[in-house]
Protein backbone atom coordinates (compact mmCIF):
# COMPACT_ATOMS: atom_id res chain seq x y z
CA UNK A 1 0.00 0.00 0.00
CA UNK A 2 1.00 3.54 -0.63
CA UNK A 3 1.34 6.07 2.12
CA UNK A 4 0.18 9.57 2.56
CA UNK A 5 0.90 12.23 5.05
CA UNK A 6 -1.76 13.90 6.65
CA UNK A 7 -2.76 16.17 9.81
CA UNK A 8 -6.14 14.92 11.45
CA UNK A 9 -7.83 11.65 10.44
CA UNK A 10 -11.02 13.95 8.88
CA UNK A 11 -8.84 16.32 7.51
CA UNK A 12 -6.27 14.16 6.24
CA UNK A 13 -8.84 12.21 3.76
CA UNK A 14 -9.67 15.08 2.23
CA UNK A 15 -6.38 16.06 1.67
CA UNK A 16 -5.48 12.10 0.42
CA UNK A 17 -8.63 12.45 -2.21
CA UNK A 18 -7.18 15.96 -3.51
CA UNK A 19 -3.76 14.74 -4.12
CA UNK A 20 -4.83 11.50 -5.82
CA UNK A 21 -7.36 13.37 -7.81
CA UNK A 22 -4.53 15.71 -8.52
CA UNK A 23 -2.62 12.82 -9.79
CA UNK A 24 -4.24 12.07 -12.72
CA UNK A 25 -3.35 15.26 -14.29
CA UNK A 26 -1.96 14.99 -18.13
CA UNK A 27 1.29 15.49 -17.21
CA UNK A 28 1.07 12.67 -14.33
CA UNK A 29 -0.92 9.97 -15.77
CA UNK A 30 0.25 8.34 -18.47
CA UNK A 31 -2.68 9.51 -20.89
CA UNK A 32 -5.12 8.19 -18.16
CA UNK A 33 -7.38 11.17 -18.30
CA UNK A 34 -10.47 11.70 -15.19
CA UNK A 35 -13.92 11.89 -16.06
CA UNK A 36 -15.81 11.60 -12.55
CA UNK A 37 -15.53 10.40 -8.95
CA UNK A 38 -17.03 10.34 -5.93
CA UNK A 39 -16.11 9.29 -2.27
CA UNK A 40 -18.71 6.61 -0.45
CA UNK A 41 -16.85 6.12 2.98
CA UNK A 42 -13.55 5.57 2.72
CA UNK A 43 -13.43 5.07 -0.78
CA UNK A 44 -12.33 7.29 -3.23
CA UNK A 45 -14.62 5.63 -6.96
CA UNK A 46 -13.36 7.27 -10.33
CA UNK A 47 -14.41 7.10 -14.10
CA UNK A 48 -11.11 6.72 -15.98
CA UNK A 49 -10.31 7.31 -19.11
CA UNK A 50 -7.49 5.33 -20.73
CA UNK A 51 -5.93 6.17 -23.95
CA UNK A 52 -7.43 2.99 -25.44
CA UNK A 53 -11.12 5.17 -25.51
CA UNK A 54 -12.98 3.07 -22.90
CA UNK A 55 -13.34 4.35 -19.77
CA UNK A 56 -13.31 2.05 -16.26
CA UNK A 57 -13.77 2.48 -12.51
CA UNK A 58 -10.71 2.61 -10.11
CA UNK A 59 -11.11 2.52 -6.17
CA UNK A 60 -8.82 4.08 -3.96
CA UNK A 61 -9.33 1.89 -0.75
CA UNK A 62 -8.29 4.72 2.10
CA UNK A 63 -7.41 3.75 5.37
CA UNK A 64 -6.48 5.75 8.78
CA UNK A 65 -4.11 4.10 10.36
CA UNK A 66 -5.09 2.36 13.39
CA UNK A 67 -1.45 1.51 15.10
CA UNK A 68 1.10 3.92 14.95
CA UNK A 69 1.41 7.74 13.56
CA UNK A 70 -2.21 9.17 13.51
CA UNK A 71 -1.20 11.65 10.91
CA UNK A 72 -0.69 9.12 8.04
CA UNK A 73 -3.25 7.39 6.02
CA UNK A 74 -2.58 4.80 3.75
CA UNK A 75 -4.61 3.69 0.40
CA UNK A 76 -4.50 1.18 -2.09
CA UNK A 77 -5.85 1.36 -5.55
CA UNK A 78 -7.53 -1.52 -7.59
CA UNK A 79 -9.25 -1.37 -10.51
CA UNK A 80 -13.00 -2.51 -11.42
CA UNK A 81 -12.52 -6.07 -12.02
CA UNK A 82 -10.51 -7.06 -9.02
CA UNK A 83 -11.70 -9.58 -6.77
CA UNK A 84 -12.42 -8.84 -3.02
CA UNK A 85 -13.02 -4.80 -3.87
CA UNK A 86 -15.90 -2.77 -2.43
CA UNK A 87 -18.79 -2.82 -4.26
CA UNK A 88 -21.04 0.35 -2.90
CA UNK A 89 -20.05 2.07 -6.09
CA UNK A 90 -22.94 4.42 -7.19
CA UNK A 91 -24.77 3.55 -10.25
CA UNK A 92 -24.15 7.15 -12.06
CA UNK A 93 -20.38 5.87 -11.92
CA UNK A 94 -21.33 1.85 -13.08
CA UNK A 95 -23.11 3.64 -16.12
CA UNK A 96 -20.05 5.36 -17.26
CA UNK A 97 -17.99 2.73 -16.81
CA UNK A 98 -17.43 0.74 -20.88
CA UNK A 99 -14.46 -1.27 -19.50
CA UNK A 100 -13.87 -4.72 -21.38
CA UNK A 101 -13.57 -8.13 -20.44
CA UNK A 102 -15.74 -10.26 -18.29
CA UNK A 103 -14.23 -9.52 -14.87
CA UNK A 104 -15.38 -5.80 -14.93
CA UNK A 105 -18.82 -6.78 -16.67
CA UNK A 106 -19.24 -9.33 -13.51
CA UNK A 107 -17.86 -6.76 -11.20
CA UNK A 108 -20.37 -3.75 -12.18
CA UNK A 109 -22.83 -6.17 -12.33
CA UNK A 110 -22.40 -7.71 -8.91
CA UNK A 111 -22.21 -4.55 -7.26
CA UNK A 112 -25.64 -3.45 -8.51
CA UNK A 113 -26.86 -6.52 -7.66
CA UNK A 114 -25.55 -6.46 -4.02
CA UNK A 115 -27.07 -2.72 -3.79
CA UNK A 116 -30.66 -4.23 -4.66
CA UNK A 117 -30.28 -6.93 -1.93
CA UNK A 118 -29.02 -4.03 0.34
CA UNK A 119 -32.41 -2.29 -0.84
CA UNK A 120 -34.63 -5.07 -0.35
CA UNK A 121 -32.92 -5.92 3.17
CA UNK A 122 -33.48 -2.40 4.17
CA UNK A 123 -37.23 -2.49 3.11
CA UNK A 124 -38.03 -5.85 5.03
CA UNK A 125 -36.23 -4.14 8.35
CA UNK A 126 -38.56 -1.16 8.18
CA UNK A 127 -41.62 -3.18 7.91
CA UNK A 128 -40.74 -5.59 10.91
CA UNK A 129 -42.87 -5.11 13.88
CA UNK A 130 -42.27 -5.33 17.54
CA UNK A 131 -42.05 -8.70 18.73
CA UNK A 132 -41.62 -10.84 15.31
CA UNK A 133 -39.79 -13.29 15.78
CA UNK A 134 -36.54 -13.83 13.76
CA UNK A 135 -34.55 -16.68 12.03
CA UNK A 136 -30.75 -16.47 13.24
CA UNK A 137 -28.04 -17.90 10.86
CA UNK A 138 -27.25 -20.10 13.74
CA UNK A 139 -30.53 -21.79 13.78
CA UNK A 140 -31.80 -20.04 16.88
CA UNK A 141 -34.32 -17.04 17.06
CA UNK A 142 -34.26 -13.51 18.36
CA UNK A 143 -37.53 -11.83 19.43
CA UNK A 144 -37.43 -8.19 17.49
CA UNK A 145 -37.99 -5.29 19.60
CA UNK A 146 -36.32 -2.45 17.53
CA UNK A 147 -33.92 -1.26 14.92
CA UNK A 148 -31.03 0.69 16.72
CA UNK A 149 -28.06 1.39 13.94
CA UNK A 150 -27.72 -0.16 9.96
CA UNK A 151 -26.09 -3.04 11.79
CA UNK A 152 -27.32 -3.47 14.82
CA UNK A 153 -31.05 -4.14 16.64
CA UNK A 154 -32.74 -4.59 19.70
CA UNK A 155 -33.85 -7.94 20.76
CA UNK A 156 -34.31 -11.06 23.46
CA UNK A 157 -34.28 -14.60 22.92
CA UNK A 158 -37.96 -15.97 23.04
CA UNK A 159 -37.42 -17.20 26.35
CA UNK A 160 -36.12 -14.33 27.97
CA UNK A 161 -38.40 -12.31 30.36
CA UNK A 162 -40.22 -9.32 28.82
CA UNK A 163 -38.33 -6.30 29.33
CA UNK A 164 -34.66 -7.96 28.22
CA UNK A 165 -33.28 -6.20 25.61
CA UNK A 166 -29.74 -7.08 23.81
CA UNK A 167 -28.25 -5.61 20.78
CA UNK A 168 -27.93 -8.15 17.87
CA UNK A 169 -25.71 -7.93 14.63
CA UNK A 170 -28.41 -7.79 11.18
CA UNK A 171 -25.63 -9.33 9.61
CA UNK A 172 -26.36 -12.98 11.95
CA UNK A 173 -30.08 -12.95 10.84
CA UNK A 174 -31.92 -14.37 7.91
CA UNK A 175 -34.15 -12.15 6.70
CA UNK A 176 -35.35 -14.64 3.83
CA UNK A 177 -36.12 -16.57 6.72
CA UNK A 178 -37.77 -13.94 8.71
CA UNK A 179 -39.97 -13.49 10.48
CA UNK A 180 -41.54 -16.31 11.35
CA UNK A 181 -44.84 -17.81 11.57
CA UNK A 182 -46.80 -17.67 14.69
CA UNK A 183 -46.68 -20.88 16.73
């Protein structure tokens, strides 16, 4: 990974997505030329264009660090078609994106795949109701009493008296699962 130097964590990735913005000036990028970007967490998305004529998506994966000298971030850059990148890109980039070959096809289409299950996930939370009861990946079930965060809720374990309450992870239920039927 590369390194940057920076002065605050919220600062400092600011300053990391100027300078690699500024990078792909004419002079500095090997007739890559930039066509759009935007920044979804930590996660600098641009539309490249390469000399070729297509155009493709590169991520620039920052990171504070979380040992060591607060005032550096690091980043790492991987193009659309890698395996294991994030895949919150936003759709006005996917469309601008005519990179060849089947591992960016797969990629852009994955990733708006994953955003319509992130969609539909998000619809079924907001239309659970206090006390459905949920399947857990584990096999067991968790009595819903509220959403709390995007990845966390408020629950009990059937069993549990009334006015328990726990925080669960979304990501350890089944939603196709859930909820369940009434015994």
């Amino acid at each position: 990974m590369a390194w940057d130097d920076s002065a605050t964590p919220k600062v400092a990735r600011q300053v990391l997505v100027d300078r690699l913005l500024a990078g792909y000036l004419p002079s500095d990028s090997h007739g890559i030329s930039l066509v759009d970007h935007t920044v979804v967490g930590n996660v600098l998305y641009t539309v490249l264009e390469h000399p070729h004529g297509y155009t493709f998506i590169r991520q620039h994966l920052m990171q504070a660090p979380q040992h060591g000298d607060p005032t550096r971030w690091d980043y790492h850059i991987r193009d659309e078609g890698t395996a294991d990148i994030p895949i919150q890109c936003p759709e006005k980039l996917l469309a601008q994106s005519t990179a060849p070959g089947e591992l960016a096809a797969q990629w852009r289409a994955d990733t708006r795949a994953a955003r319509d299950d992130q969609a539909a996930r998000k619809r079924k939370i907001k239309k659970l109701k206090r006390s459905e009861r949920l399947a857990a990946i584990d096999g067991s079930e968790v009595v819903f009493l509220r959403a709390f965060t995007a990845s966390v809720f408020i629950g009990r374990a059937p069993d549990d008296a009334e006015d328990d309450e726990y925080e669960y992870l979304w990501e350890d239920i089944d939603l196709q699962a859930s909820p369940l039927p009434e015994d």
